[in-house]
Protein backbone atom coordinates (compact mmCIF):
# COMPACT_ATOMS: atom_id res chain seq x y z
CA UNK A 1 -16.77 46.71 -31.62
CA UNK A 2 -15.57 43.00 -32.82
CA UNK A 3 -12.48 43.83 -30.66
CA UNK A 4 -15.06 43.81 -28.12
CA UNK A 5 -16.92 40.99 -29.40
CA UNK A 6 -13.22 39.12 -29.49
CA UNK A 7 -12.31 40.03 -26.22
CA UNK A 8 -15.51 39.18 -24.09
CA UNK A 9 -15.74 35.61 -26.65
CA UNK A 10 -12.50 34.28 -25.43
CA UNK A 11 -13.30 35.24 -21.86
CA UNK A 12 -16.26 33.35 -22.15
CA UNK A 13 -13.72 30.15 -23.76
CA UNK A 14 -11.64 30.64 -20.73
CA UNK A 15 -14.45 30.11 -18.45
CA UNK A 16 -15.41 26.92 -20.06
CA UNK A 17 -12.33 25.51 -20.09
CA UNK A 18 -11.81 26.12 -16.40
CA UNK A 19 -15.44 24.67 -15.56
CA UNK A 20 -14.52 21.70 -17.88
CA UNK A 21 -11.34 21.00 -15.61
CA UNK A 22 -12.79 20.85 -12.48
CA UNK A 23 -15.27 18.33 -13.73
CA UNK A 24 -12.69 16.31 -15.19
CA UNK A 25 -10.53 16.91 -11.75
CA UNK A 26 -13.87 16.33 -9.67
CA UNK A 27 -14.46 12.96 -11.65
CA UNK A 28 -10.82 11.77 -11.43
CA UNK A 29 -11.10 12.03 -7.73
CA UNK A 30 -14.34 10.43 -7.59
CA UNK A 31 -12.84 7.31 -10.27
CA UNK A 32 -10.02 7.04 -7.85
CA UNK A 33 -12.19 6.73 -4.86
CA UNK A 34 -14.19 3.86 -6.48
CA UNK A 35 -10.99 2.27 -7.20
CA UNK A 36 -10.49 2.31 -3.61
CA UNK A 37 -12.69 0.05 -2.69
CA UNK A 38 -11.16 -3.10 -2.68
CA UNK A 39 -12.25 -6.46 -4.90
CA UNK A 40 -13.13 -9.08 -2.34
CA UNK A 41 -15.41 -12.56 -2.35
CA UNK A 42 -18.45 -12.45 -0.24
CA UNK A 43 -18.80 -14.59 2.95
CA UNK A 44 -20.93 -16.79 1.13
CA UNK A 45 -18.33 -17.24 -1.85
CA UNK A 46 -15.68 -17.73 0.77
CA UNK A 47 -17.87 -20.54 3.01
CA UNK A 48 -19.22 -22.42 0.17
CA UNK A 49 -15.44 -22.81 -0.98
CA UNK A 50 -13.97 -23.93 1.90
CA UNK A 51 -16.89 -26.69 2.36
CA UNK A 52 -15.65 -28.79 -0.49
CA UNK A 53 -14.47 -32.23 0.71
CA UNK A 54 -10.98 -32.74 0.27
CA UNK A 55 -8.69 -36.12 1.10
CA UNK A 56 -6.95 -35.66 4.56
CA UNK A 57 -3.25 -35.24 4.52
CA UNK A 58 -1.46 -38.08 6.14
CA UNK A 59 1.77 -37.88 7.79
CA UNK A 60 3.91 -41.20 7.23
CA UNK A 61 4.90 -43.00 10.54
CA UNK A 62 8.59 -43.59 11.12
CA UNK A 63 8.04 -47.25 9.98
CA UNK A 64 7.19 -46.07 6.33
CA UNK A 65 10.79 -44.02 5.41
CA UNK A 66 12.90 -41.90 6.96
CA UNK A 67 12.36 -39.12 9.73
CA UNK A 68 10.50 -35.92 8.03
CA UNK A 69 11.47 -32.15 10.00
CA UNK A 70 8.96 -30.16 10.59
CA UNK A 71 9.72 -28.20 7.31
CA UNK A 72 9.01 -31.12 5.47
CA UNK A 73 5.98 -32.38 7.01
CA UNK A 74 4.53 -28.72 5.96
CA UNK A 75 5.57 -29.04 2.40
CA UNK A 76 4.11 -31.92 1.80
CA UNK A 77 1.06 -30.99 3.37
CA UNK A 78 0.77 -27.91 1.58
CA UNK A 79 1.56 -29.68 -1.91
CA UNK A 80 -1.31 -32.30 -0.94
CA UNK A 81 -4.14 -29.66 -0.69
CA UNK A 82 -2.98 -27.19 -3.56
CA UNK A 83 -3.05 -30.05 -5.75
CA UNK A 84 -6.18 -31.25 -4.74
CA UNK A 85 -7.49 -27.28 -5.23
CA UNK A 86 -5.14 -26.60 -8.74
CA UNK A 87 -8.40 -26.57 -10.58
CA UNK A 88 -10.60 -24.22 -7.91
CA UNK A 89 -10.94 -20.07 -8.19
CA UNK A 90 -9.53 -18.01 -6.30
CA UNK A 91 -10.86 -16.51 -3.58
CA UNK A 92 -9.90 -13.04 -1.94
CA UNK A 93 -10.88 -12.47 1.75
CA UNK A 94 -10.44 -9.38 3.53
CA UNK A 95 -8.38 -9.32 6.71
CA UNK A 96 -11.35 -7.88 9.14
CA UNK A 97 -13.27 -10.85 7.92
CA UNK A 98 -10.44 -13.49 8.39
CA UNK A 99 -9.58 -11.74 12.00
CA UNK A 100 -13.06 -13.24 13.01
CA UNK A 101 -11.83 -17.07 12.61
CA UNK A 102 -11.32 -18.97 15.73
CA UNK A 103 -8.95 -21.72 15.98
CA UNK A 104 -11.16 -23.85 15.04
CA UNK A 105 -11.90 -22.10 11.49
CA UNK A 106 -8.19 -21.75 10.99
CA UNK A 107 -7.64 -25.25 10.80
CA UNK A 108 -10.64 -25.74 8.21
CA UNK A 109 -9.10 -23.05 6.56
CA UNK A 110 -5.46 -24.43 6.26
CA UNK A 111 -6.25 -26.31 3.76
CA UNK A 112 -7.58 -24.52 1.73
CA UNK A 113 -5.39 -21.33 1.98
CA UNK A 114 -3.18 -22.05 -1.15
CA UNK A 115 -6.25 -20.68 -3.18
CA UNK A 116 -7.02 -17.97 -0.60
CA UNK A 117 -5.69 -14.25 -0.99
CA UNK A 118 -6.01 -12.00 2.17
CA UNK A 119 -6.70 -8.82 1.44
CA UNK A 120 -5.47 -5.88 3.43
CA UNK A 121 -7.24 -2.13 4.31
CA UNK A 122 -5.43 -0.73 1.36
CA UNK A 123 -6.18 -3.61 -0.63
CA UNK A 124 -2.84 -5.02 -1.00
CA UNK A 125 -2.54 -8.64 -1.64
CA UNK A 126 -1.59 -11.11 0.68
CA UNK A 127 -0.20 -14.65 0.05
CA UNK A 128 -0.10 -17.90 2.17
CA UNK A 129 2.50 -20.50 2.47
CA UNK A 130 0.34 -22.88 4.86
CA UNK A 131 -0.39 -21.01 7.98
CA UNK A 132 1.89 -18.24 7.30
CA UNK A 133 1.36 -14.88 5.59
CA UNK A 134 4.37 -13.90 3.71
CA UNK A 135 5.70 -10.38 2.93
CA UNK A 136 6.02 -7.22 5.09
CA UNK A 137 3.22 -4.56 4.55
CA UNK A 138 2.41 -0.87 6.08
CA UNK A 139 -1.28 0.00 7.05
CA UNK A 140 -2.56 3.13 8.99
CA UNK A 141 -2.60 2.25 12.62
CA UNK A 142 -5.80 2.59 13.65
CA UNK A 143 -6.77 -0.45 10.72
CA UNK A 144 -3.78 -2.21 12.59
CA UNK A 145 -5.82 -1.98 15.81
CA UNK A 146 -9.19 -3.16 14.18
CA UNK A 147 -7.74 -6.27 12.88
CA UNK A 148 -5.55 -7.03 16.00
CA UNK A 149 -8.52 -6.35 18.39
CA UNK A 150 -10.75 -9.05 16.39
CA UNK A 151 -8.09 -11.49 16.26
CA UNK A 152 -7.40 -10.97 20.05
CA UNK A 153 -11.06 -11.67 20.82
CA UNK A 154 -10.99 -14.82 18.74
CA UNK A 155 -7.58 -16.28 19.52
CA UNK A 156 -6.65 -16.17 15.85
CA UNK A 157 -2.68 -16.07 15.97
CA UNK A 158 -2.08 -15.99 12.77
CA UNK A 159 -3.45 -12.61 12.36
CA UNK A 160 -1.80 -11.29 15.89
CA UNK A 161 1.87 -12.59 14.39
CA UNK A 162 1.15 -11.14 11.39
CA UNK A 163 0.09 -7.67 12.93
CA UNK A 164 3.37 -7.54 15.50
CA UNK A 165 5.65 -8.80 12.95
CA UNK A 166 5.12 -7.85 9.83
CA UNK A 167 2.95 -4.46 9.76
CA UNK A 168 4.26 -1.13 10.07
CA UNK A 169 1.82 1.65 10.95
CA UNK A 170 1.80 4.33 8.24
CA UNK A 171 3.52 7.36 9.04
CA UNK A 172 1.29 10.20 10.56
CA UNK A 173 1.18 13.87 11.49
CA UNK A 174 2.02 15.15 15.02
CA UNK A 175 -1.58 16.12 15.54
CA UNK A 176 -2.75 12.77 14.71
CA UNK A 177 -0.20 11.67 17.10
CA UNK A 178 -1.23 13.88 20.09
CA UNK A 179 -5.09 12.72 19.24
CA UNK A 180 -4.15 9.52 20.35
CA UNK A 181 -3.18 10.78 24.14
CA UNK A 182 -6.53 12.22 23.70
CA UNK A 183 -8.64 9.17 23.96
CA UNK A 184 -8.10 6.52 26.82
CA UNK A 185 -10.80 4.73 25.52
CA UNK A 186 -9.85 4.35 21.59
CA UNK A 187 -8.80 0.59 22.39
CA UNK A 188 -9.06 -2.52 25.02
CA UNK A 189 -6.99 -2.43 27.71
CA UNK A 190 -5.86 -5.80 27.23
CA UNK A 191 -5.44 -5.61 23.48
CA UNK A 192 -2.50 -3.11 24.36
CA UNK A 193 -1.20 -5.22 26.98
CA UNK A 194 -1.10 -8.11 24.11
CA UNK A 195 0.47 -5.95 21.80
CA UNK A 196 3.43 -4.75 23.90
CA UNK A 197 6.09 -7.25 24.92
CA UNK A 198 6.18 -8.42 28.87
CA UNK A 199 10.18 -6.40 28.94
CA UNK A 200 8.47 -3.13 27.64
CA UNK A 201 5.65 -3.19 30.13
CA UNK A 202 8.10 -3.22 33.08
CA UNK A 203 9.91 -0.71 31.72
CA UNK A 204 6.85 1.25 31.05
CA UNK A 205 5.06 0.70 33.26
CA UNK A 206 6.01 -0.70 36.60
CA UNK A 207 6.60 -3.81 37.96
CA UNK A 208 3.08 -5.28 37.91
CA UNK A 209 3.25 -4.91 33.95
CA UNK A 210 -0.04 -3.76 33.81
CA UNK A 211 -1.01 -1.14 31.68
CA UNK A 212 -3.77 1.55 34.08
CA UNK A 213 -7.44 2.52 32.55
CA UNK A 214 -5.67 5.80 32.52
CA UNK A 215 -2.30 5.02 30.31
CA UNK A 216 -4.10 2.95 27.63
CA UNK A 217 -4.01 6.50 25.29
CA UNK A 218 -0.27 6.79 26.40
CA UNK A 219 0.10 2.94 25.76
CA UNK A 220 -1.05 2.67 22.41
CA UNK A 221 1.20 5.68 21.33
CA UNK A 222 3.89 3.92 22.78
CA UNK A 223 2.73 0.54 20.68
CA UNK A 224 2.49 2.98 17.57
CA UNK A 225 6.37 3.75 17.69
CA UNK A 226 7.96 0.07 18.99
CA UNK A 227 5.97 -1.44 15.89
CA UNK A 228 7.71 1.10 13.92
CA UNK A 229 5.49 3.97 13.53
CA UNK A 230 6.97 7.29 12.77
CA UNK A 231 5.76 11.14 13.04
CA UNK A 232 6.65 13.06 9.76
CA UNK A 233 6.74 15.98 10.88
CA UNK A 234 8.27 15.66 14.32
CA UNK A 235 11.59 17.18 13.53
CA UNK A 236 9.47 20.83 12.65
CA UNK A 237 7.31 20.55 15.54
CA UNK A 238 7.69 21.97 18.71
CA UNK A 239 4.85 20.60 21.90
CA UNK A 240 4.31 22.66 25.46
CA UNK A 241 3.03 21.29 28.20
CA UNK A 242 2.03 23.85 30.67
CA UNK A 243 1.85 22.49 34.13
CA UNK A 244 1.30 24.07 37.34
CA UNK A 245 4.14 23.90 40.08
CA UNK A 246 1.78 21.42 42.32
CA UNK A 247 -1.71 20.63 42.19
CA UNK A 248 -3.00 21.45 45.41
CA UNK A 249 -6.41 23.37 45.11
CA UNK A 250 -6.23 22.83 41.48
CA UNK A 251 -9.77 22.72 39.76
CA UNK A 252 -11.62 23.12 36.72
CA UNK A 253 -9.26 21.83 34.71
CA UNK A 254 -10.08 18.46 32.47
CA UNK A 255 -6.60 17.70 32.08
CA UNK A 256 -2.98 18.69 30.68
CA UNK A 257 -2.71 22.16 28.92
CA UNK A 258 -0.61 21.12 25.90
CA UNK A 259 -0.14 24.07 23.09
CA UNK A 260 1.43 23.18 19.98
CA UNK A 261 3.53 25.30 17.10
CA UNK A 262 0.35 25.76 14.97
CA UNK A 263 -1.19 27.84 17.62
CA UNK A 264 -3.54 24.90 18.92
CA UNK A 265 -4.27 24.64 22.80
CA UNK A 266 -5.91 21.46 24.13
CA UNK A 267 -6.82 19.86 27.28
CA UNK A 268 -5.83 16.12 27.51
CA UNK A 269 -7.14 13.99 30.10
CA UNK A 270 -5.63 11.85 32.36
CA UNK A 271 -2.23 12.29 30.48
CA UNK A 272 0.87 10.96 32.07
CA UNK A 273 2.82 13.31 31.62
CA UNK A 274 6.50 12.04 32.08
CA UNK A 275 5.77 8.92 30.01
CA UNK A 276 3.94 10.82 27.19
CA UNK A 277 7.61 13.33 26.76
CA UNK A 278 9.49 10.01 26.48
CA UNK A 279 7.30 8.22 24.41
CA UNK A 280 7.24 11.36 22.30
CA UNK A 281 10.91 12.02 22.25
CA UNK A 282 11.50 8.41 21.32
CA UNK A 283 9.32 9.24 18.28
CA UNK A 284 11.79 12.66 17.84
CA UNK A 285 9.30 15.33 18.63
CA UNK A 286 10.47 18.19 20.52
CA UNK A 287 8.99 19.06 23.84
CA UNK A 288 8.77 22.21 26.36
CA UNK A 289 7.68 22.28 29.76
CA UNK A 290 6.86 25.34 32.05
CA UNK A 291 5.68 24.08 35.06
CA UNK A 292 4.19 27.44 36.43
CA UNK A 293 3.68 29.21 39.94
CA UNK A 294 2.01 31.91 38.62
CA UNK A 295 -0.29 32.62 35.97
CA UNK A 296 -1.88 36.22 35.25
CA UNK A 297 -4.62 37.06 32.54
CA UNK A 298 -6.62 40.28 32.36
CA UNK A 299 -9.37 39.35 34.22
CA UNK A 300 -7.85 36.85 37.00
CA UNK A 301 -4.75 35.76 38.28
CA UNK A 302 -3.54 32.55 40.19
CA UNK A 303 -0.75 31.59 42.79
CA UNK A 304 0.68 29.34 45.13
CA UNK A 305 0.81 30.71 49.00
CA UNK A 306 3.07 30.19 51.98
CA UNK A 307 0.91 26.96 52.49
CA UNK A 308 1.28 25.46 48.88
CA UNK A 309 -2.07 25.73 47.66
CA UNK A 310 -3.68 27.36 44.54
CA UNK A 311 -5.51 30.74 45.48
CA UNK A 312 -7.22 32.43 42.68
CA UNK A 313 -7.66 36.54 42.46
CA UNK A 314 -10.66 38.33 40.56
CA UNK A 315 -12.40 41.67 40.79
CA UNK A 316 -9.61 42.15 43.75
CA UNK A 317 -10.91 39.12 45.78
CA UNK A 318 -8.66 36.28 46.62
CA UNK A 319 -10.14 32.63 46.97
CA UNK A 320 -8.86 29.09 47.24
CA UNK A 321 -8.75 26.90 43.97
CA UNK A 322 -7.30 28.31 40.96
CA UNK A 323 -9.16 26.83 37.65
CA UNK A 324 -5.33 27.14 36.04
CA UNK A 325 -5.96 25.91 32.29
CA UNK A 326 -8.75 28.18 31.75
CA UNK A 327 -6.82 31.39 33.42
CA UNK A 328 -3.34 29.64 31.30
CA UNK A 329 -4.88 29.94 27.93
CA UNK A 330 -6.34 33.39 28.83
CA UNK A 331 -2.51 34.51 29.73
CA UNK A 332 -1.21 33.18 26.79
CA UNK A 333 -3.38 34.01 24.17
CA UNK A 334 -3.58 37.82 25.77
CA UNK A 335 0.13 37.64 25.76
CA UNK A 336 0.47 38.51 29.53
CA UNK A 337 3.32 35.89 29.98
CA UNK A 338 5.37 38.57 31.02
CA UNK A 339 3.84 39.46 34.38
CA UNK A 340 3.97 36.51 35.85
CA UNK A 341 6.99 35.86 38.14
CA UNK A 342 7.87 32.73 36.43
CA UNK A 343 8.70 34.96 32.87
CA UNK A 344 12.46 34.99 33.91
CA UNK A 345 12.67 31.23 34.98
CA UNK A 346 11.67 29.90 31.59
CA UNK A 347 12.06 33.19 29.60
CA UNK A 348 13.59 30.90 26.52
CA UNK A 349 10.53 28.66 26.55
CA UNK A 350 8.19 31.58 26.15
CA UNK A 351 10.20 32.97 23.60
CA UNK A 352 9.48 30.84 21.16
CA UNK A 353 5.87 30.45 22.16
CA UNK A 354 5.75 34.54 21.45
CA UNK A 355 6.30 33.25 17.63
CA UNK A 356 3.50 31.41 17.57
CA UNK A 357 0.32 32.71 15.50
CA UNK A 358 -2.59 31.19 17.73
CA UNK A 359 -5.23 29.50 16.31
CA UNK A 360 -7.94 32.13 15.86
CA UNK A 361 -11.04 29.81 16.72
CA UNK A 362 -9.85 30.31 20.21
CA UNK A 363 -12.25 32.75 22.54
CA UNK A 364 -10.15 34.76 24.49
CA UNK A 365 -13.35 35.88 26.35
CA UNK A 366 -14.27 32.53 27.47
CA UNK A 367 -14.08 32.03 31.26
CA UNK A 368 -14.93 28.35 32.41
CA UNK A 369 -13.31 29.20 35.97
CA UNK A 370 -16.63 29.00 38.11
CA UNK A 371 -16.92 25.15 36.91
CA UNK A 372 -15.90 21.39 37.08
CA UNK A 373 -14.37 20.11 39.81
CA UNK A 374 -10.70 18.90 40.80
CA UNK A 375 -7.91 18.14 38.99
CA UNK A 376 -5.82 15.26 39.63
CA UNK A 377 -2.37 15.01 38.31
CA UNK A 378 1.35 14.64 39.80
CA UNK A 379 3.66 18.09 38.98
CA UNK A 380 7.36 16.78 37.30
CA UNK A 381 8.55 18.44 40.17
């Protein structure tokens, strides 16, 4: 009996101590998250400073001593307004705010910036010499983009410099990276175009050096890597692109079947295909194509005839159109690959995609290929 009693008493100890850990876990998480938040002056802290009357620097003529550089002039002009603010607090701004100021506020706030820190998104601390921010920093990219798109909007170049050279996006996962080919309409056209140089938008994308409505997602991938972004798991990662051989008669289908290593099919639209792969290999993901004639599931099939155009087969009738992503997925997730006369062509390719485990969320049973219209796309063919 009290080896009873001694046996169900310390079970009941253990249970405590385990319910007593994940408070102590649960408020260590929450303590870190309020830590998080970053200590910053309000606008009204920040205005009333800056409205304190301070003597105007003046730059000696010629007449008065000898030449100043540049350099010099700045010094001096810096040394004239921190002394005149040695005595002031400090105030701590955060960058969204400061990417608001127009040129106008920046050179109000010149002055003033030797008692001024800028705070970043991750509420690292920022220091001015004049104008200039000093230091290089790292920042998730889509913060990056927040900042840069208010100080694009406003003209505010010290916050534009500062983003292109001296910000690094944080690392991020390969499906954070193919989420941003998701969404042509994340970010202003022509806050990409600002952020790439003229060189890499002729390279990119044609002579006019204009970036299309429909390569802004591809775009700001590509602006993600040259400001030295990187994908940490790229090297472990495998993407597919499943394309069909042309798109004549193609329809229902939103966009590019991509399927990844983890098992994950998507539809992206409007993806350019060719300059996604290099943007992607520049970034060292691995890539697959299959860019199919055929594709066979259990309850349809689709293939190209003599004249080059998509037919579609089901219940043993044959139609024009072929809605190939929905019938695609179906083939792949059934496994039925291997009928389709393209199996031998890229036989390695669908190899590996036999290993993959496919994301179970997935309805095989779902048929979407008696709607949408259209799908427009160029083959790599």
């Amino acid at each position: 009996m009290l080896c009873y009693l001694h046996t169900r008493m310390l079970k009941i100890i253990i249970k405590l101590l385990i319910i007593f850990s994940i408070i102590l876990v649960s408020h260590s998480s929450f303590s870190q998250e309020k830590k998080k938040k970053c200590r910053i002056n309000s606008n009204k802290q920040i205005l009333d400073f800056v409205k304190k009357e301070l003597v105007p620097f003046k730059q000696a003529s010629n007449e008065e001593g000898p030449r100043l550089s540049n350099a010099d002039i700045k010094q001096l002009e810096i040394k004239h307004y921190s002394e005149q603010l040695k005595d002031s607090r400090e105030m701590r701004m955060d960058i969204v705010s400061f990417s608001t100021l127009n040129k106008n506020d920046l050179e109000i706030f010149r002055k003033f910036t030797s008692k001024i820190k800028l705070i970043l998104s991750d509420c690292s601390e920022v220091v001015f010499f004049g104008d200039t921010l000093l230091g290089a920093y790292e920042l998730p990219y889509d913060d990056m983009l927040k900042a840069f798109t208010l100080a694009s909007k406003n003209n505010n170049t010290i916050i534009l410099n500062f983003i292109k050279n001296q910000v690094t996006p944080k690392p991020i996962n390969l499906y954070e990276g193919v989420n941003i080919l998701m969404n042509d309409f994340a970010t202003q056209q022509n806050v990409i175009m600002e952020l790439l140089s003229d060189e890499v938008k002729n390279v990119f994308f044609g002579d006019n050096a204009t970036v299309a409505t429909t390569d802004i997602a591809e775009a700001r991938l590509l602006s993600f890597s040259l400001l030295g972004g990187k994908i940490l798991d790229a090297q472990n990662k495998l993407l597919f692109f499943i394309l069909p051989k042309t798109y004549k008669q193609v329809k229902s289908s939103i966009g590019t079947l991509v399927l990844d290593i983890d098992g994950n099919l998507l539809e992206i639209p409007n993806l350019n295909y060719l300059l996604s792969v290099n943007i992607l290999s520049g970034l060292g993901v691995n890539t697959r194509t299959l860019t199919l004639s055929e594709i066979v599931s259990n309850s349809s099939s689709c293939k190209i005839d003599i004249a080059g155009n998509w037919i579609h087969k089901i219940n043993g009738m044959e139609k024009r159109g072929c809605p190939f992503n929905s019938v695609a997925k179906k083939m792949l997730l059934e496994g039925n690959h291997k009928n389709s006369k393209d199996y031998d062509t890229y036989r390695a390719v669908f190899e590996e995609i036999e290993n993959i485990n496919f994301n179970p969320e997935e309805n095989i049973n779902s048929d979407n290929s008696g709607v949408g219209g259209p799908a427009l796309g160029n083959s790599p063919n």
